[in-house]
C-alpha atoms as a PDB file:
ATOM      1  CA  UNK A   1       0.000   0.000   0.000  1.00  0.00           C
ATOM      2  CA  UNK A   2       1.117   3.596  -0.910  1.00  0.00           C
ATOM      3  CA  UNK A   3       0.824   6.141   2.188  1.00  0.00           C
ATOM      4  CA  UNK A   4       1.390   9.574   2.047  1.00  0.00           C
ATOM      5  CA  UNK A   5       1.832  10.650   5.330  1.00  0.00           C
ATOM      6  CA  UNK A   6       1.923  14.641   6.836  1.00  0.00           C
ATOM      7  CA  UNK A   7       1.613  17.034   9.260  1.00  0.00           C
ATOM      8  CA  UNK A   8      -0.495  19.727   7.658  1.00  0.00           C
ATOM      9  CA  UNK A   9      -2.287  22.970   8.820  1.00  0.00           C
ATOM     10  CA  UNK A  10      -5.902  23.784   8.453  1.00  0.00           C
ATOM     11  CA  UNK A  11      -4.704  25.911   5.722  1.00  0.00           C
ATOM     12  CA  UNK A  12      -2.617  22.548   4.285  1.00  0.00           C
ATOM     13  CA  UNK A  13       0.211  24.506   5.413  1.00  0.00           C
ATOM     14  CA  UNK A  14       3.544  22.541   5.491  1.00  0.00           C
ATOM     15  CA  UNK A  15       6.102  24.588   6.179  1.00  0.00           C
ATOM     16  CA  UNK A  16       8.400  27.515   5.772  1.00  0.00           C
ATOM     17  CA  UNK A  17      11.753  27.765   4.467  1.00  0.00           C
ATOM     18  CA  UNK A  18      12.409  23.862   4.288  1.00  0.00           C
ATOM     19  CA  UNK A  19      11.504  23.861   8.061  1.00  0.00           C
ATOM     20  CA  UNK A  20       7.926  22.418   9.538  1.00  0.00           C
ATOM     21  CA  UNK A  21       6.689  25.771  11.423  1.00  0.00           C
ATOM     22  CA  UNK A  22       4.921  24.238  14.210  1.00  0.00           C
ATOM     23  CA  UNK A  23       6.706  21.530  16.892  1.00  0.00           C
ATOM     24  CA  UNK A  24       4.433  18.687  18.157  1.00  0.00           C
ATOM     25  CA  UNK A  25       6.535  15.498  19.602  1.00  0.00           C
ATOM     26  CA  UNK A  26       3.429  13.359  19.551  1.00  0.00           C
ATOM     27  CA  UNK A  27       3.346  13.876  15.665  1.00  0.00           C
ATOM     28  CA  UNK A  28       7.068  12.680  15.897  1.00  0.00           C
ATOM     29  CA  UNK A  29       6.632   9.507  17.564  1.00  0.00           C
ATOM     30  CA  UNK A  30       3.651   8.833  15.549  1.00  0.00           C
ATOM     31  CA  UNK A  31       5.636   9.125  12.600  1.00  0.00           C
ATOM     32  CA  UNK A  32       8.429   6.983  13.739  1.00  0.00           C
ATOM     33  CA  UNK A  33       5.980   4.100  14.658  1.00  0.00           C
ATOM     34  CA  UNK A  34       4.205   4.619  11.438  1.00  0.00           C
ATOM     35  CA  UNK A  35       7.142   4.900   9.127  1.00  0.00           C
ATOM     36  CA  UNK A  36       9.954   2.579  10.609  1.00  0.00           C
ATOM     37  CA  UNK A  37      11.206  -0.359   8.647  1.00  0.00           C
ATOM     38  CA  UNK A  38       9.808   0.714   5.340  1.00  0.00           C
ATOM     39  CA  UNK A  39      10.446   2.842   2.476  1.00  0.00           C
ATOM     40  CA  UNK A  40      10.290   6.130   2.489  1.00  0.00           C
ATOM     41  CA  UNK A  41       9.909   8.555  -0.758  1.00  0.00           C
ATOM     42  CA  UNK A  42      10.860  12.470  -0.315  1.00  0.00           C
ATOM     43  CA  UNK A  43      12.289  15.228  -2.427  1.00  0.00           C
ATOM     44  CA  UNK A  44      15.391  16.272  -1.618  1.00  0.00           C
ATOM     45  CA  UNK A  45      14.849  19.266  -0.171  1.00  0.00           C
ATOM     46  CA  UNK A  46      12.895  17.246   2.812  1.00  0.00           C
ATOM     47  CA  UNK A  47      16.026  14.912   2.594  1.00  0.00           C
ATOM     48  CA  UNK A  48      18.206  17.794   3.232  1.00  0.00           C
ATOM     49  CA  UNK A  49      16.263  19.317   6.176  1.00  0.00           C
ATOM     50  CA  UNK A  50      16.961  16.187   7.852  1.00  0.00           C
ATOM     51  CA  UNK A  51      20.745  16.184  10.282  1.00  0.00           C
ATOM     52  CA  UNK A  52      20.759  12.351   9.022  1.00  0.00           C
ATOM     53  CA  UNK A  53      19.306  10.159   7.560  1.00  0.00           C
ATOM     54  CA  UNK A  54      16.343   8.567   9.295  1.00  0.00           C
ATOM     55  CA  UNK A  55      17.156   5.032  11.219  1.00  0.00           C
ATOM     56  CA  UNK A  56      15.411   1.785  10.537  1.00  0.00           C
ATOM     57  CA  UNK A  57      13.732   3.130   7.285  1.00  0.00           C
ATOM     58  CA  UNK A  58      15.118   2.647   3.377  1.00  0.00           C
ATOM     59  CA  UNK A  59      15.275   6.455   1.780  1.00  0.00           C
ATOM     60  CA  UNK A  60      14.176   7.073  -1.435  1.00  0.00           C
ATOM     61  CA  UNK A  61      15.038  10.657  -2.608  1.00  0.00           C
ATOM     62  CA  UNK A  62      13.647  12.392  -6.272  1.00  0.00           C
ATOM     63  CA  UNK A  63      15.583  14.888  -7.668  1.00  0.00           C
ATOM     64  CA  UNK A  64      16.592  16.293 -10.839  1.00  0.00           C
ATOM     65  CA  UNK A  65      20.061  17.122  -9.619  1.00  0.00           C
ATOM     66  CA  UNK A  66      22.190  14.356 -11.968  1.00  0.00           C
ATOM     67  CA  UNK A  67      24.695  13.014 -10.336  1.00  0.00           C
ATOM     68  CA  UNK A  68      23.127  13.859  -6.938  1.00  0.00           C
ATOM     69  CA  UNK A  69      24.426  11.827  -3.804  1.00  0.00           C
ATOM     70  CA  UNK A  70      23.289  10.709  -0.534  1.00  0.00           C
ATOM     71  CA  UNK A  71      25.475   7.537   1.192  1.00  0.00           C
ATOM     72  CA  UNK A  72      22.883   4.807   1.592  1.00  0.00           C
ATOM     73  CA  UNK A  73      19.736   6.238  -0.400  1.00  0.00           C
ATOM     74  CA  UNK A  74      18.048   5.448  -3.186  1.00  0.00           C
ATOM     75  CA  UNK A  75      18.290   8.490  -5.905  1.00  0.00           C
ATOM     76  CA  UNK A  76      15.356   8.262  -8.454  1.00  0.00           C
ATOM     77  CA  UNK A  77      14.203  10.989 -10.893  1.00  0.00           C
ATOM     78  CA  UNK A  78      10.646  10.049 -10.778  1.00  0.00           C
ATOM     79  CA  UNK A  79       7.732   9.547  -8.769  1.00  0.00           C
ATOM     80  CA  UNK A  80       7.152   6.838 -10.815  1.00  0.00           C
ATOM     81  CA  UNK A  81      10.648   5.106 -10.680  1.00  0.00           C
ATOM     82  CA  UNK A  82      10.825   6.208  -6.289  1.00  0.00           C
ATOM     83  CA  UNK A  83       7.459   3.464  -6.636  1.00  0.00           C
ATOM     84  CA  UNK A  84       8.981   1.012  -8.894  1.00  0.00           C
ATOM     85  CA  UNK A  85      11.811   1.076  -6.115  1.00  0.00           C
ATOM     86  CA  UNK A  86       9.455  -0.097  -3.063  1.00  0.00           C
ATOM     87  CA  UNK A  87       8.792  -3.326  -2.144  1.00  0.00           C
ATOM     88  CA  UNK A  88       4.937  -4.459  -3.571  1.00  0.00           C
ATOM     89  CA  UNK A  89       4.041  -6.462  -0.481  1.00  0.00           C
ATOM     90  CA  UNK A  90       4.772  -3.922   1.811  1.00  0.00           C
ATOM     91  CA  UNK A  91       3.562  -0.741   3.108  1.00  0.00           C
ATOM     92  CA  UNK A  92       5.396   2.225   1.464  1.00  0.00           C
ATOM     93  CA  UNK A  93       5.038   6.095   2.819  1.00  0.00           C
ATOM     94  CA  UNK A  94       5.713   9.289   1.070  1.00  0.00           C
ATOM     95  CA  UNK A  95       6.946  11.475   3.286  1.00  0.00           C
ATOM     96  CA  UNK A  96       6.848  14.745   1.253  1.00  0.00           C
ATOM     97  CA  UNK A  97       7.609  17.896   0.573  1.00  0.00           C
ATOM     98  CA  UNK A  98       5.152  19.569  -1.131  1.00  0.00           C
ATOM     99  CA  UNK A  99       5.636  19.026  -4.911  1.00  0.00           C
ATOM    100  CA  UNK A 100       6.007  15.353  -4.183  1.00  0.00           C
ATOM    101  CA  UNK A 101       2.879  15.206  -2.099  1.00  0.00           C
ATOM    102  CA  UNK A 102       1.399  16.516  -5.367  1.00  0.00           C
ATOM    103  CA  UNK A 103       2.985  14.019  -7.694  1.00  0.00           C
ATOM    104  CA  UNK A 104       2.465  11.106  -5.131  1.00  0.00           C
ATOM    105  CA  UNK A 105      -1.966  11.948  -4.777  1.00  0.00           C
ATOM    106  CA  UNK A 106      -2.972   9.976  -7.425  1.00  0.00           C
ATOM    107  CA  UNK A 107      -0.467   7.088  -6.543  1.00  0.00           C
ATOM    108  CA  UNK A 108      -1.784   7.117  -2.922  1.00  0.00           C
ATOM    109  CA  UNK A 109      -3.923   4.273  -1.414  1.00  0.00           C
ATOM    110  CA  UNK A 110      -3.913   5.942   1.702  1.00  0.00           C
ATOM    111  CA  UNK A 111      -3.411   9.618   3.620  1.00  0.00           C
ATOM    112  CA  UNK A 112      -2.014   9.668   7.446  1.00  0.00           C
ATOM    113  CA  UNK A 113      -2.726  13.212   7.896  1.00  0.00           C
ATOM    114  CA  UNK A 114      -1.819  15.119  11.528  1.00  0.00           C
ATOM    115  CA  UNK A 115      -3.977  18.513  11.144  1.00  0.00           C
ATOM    116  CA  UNK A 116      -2.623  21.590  13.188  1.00  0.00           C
ATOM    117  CA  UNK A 117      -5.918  23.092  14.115  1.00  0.00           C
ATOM    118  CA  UNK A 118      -4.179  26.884  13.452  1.00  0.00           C
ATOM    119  CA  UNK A 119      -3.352  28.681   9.810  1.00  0.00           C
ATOM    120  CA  UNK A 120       0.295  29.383   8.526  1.00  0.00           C
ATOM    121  CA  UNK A 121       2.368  31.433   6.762  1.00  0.00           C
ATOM    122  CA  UNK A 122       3.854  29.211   4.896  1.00  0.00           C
ATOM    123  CA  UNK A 123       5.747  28.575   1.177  1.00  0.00           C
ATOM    124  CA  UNK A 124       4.720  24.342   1.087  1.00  0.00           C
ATOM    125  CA  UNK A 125       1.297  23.081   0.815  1.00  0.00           C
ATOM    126  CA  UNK A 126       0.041  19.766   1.223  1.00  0.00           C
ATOM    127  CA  UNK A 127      -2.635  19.161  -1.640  1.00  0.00           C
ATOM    128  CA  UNK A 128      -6.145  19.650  -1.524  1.00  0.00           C
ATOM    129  CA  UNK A 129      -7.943  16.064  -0.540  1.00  0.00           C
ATOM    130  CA  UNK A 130     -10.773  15.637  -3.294  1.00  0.00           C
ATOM    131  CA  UNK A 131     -13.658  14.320  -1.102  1.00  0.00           C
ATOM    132  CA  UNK A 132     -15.604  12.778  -3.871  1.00  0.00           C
ATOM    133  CA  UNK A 133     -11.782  10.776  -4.153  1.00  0.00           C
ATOM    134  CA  UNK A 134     -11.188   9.968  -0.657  1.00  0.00           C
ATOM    135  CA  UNK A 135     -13.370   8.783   2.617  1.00  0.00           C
ATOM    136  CA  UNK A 136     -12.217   9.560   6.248  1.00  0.00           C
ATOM    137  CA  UNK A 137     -11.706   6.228   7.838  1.00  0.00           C
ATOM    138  CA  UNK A 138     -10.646   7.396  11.656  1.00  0.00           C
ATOM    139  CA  UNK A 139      -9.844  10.664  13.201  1.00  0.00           C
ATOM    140  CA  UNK A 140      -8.497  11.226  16.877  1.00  0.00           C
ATOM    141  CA  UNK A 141      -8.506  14.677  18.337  1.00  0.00           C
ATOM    142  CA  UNK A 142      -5.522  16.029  20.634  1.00  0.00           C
ATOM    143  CA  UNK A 143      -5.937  18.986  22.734  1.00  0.00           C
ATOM    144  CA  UNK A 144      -2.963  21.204  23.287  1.00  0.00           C
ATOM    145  CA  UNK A 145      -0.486  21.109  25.800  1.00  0.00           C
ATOM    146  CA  UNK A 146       2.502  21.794  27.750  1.00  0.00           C
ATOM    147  CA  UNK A 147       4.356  20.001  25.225  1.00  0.00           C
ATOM    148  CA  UNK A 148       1.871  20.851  21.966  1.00  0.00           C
ATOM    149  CA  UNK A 149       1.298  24.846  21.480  1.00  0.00           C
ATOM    150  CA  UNK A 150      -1.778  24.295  19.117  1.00  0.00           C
ATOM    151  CA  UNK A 151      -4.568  21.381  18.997  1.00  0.00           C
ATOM    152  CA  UNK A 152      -4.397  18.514  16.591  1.00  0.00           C
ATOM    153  CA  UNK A 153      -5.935  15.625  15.068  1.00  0.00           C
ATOM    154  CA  UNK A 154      -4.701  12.740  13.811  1.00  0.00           C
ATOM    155  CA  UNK A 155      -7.018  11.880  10.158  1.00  0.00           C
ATOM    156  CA  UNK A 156      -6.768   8.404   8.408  1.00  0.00           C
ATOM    157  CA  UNK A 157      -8.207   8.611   4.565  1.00  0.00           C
ATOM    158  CA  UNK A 158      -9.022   5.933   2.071  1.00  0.00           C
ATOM    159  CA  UNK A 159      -9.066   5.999  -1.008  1.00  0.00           C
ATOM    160  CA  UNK A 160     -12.774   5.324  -2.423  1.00  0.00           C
END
């Protein structure tokens, strides 16, 4: 199965200069659990904003940069050729950024989105979810904390 998974605002905001411009270490650990031991697809500018690479999952980065490295990752040019590169029996996630959450939509068998209840400035957008496309399968609301500045919900979609 194909997942894109994100943390987006109620705007679909992303983030800002290649950085996410909200902090919520629930979201984190969620995406750990979701995303560890499998594939993940990004551009490389969400590659980048990373100090390492990820443990425990197999990167796959797009770029059009020839000749682009990164030790230990798969380099594709394609959104097609980053899926050709995952495993079939297994669950795959795109992980973003923005443009790739674009290319990846009609790929997608399944969205794992965390929506920040607030509005951002912002210059990466997750793509609008065609309802007529997609069904809500679960949702789980978190109120804000000491540790989580805004309130959040976790949204599971399938694709109809």
């Amino acid at each position: 199965m194909i997942i894109m998974i994100a943390a987006a605002a109620e705007n679909n905001a992303l983030g800002k200069d290649n950085k996410i411009v909200w902090h919520l270490p629930n979201d984190f650990k969620r995406f750990k659990l979701l995303t560890s031991g499998h594939h993940i697809i990004m551009g490389r500018k969400t590659f980048e904003s990373f100090e390492k690479p990820l443990p425990n999952r197999t990167h796959i980065i797009i770029t059009r940069q020839q000749n682009y490295k990164a030790d230990g990752c798969i380099i594709v040019e394609s959104i097609e050729k980053a899926l050709a590169a995952c495993p079939k029996e297994e669950d795959s996630f795109i992980i973003g950024g923005g443009e790739i959450y674009s290319l990846g939509m009609p790929y997608a068998d399944k969205l794992e989105i965390t929506r920040v209840h607030e509005s951002f400035d912002a210059d990466a957008y997750f793509p609008e979810i065609n309802m007529d496309q997609w069904k809500i399968d679960a949702t789980e609301f978190n109120a804000k904390d000491q540790n989580h500045k805004y309130d959040y919900s976790y949204e599971t979609f399938i694709k109809i």
